[in-house]
C-alpha atoms as a PDB file:
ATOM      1  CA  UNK A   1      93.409 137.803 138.216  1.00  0.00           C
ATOM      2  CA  UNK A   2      97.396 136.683 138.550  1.00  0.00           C
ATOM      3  CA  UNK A   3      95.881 133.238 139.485  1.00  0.00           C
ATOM      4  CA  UNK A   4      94.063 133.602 136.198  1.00  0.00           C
ATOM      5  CA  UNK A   5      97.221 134.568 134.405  1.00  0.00           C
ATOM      6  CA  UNK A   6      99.648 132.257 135.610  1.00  0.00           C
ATOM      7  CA  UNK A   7      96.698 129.215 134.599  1.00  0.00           C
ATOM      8  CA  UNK A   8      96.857 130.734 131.086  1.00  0.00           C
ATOM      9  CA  UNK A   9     100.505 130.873 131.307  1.00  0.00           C
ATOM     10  CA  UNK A  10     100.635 127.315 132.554  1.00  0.00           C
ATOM     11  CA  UNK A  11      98.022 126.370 129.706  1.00  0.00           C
ATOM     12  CA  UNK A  12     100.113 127.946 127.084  1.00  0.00           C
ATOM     13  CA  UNK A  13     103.694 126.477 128.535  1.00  0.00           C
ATOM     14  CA  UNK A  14     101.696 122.939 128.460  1.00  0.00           C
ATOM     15  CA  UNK A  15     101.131 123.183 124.651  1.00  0.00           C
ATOM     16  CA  UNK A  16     104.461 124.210 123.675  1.00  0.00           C
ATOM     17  CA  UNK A  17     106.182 121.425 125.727  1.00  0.00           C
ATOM     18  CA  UNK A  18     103.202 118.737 123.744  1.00  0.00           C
ATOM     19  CA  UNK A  19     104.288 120.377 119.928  1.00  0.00           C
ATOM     20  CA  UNK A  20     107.626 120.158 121.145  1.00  0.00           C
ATOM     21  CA  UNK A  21     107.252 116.930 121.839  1.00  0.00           C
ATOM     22  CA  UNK A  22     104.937 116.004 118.961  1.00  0.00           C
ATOM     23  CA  UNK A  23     107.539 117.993 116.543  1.00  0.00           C
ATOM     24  CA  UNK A  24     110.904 116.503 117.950  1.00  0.00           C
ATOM     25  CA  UNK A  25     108.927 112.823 117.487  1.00  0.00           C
ATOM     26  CA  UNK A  26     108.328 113.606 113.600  1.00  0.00           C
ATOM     27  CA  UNK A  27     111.594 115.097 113.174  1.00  0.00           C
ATOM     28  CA  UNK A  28     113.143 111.587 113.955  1.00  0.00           C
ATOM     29  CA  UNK A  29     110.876 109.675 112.020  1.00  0.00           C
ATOM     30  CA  UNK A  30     111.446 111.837 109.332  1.00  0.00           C
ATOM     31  CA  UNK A  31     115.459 110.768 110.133  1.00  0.00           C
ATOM     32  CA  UNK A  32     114.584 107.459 110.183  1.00  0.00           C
ATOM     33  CA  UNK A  33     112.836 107.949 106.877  1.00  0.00           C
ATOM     34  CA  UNK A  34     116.254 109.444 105.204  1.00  0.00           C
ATOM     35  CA  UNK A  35     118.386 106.776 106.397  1.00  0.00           C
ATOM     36  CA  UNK A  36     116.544 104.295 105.013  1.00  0.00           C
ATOM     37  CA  UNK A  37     115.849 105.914 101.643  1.00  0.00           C
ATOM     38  CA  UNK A  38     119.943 106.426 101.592  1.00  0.00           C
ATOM     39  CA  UNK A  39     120.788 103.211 102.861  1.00  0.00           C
ATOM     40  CA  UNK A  40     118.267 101.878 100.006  1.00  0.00           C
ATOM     41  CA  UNK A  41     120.087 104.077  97.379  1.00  0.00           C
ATOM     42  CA  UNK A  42     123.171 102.843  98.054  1.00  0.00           C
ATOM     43  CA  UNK A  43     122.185  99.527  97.641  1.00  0.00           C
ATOM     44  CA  UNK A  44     120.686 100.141  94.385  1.00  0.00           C
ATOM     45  CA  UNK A  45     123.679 102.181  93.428  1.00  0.00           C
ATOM     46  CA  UNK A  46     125.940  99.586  94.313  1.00  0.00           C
ATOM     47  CA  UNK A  47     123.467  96.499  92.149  1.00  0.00           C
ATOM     48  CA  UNK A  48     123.530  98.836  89.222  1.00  0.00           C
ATOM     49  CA  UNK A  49     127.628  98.990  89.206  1.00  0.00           C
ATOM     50  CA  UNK A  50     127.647  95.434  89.677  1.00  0.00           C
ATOM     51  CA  UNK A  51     125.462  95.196  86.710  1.00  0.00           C
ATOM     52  CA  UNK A  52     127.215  97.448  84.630  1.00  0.00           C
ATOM     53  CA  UNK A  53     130.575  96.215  85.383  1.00  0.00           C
ATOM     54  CA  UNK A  54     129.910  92.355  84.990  1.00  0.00           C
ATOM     55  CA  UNK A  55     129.236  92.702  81.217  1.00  0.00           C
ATOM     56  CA  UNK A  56     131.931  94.584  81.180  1.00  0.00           C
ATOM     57  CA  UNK A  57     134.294  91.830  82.718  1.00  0.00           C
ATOM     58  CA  UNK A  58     132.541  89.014  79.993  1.00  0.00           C
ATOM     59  CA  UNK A  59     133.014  91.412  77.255  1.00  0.00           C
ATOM     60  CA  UNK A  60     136.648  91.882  78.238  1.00  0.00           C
ATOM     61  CA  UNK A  61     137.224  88.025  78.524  1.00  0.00           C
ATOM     62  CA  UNK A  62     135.414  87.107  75.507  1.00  0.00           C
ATOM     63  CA  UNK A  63     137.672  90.091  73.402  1.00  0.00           C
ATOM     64  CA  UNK A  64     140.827  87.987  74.997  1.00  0.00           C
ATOM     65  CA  UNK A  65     139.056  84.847  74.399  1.00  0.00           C
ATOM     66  CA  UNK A  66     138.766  85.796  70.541  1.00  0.00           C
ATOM     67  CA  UNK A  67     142.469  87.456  70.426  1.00  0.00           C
ATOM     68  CA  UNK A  68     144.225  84.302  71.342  1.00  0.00           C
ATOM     69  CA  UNK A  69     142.411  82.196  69.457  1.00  0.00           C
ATOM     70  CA  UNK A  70     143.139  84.318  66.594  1.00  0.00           C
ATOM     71  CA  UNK A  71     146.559  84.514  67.198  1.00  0.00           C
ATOM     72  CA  UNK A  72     146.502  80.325  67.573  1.00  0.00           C
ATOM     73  CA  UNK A  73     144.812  80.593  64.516  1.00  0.00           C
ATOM     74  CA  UNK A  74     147.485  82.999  62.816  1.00  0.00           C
ATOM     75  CA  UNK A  75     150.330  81.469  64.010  1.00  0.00           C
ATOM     76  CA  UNK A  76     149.341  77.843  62.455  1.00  0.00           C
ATOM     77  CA  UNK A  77     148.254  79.251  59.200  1.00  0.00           C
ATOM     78  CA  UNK A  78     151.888  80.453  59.489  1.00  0.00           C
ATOM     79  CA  UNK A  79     153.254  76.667  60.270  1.00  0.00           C
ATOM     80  CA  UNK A  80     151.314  75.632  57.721  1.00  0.00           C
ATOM     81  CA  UNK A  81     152.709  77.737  55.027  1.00  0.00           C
ATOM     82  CA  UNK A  82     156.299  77.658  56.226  1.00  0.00           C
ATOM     83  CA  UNK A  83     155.974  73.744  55.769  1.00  0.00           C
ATOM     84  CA  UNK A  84     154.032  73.991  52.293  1.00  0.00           C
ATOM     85  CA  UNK A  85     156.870  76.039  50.804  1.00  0.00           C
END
């Protein structure tokens, strides 16, 4: 009967140590898995702000673009009419 017991016991300390196992493997694929979702996040994240802020950067060099060629534009209308009058 104890012989009997301690083979159950054994049995029973056998299958803890395999789910152990078998859990502690899926818990680091499952880490594996979040790293790579983050690390493909952030690369997404970081495209998207590169998207966003390159119009950004034409729009603002175009709007300087336009200024100073308005002011070129202002300033020899002025020329002009200084040398008219």
């Amino acid at each position: 009967m104890f012989n009997n017991i301690t083979a159950r016991l054994n049995t029973i300390e056998e299958a803890r140590r395999n789910d152990f196992g078998r859990i502690s493997s899926e818990i680091n694929s499952i880490n594996f898995l979040i790293e790579a979702l983050q690390n493909e996040m952030i690369r997404h994240y970081a495209l998207a702000v590169t998207r966003r802020i390159q119009p950004i950067e034409t729009d603002q060099l175009s709007v300087a673009s336009q200024s100073e060629t308005s002011s070129q534009s202002r300033a020899s209308l002025s020329s002009s009419s200084e040398v008219s009058a």
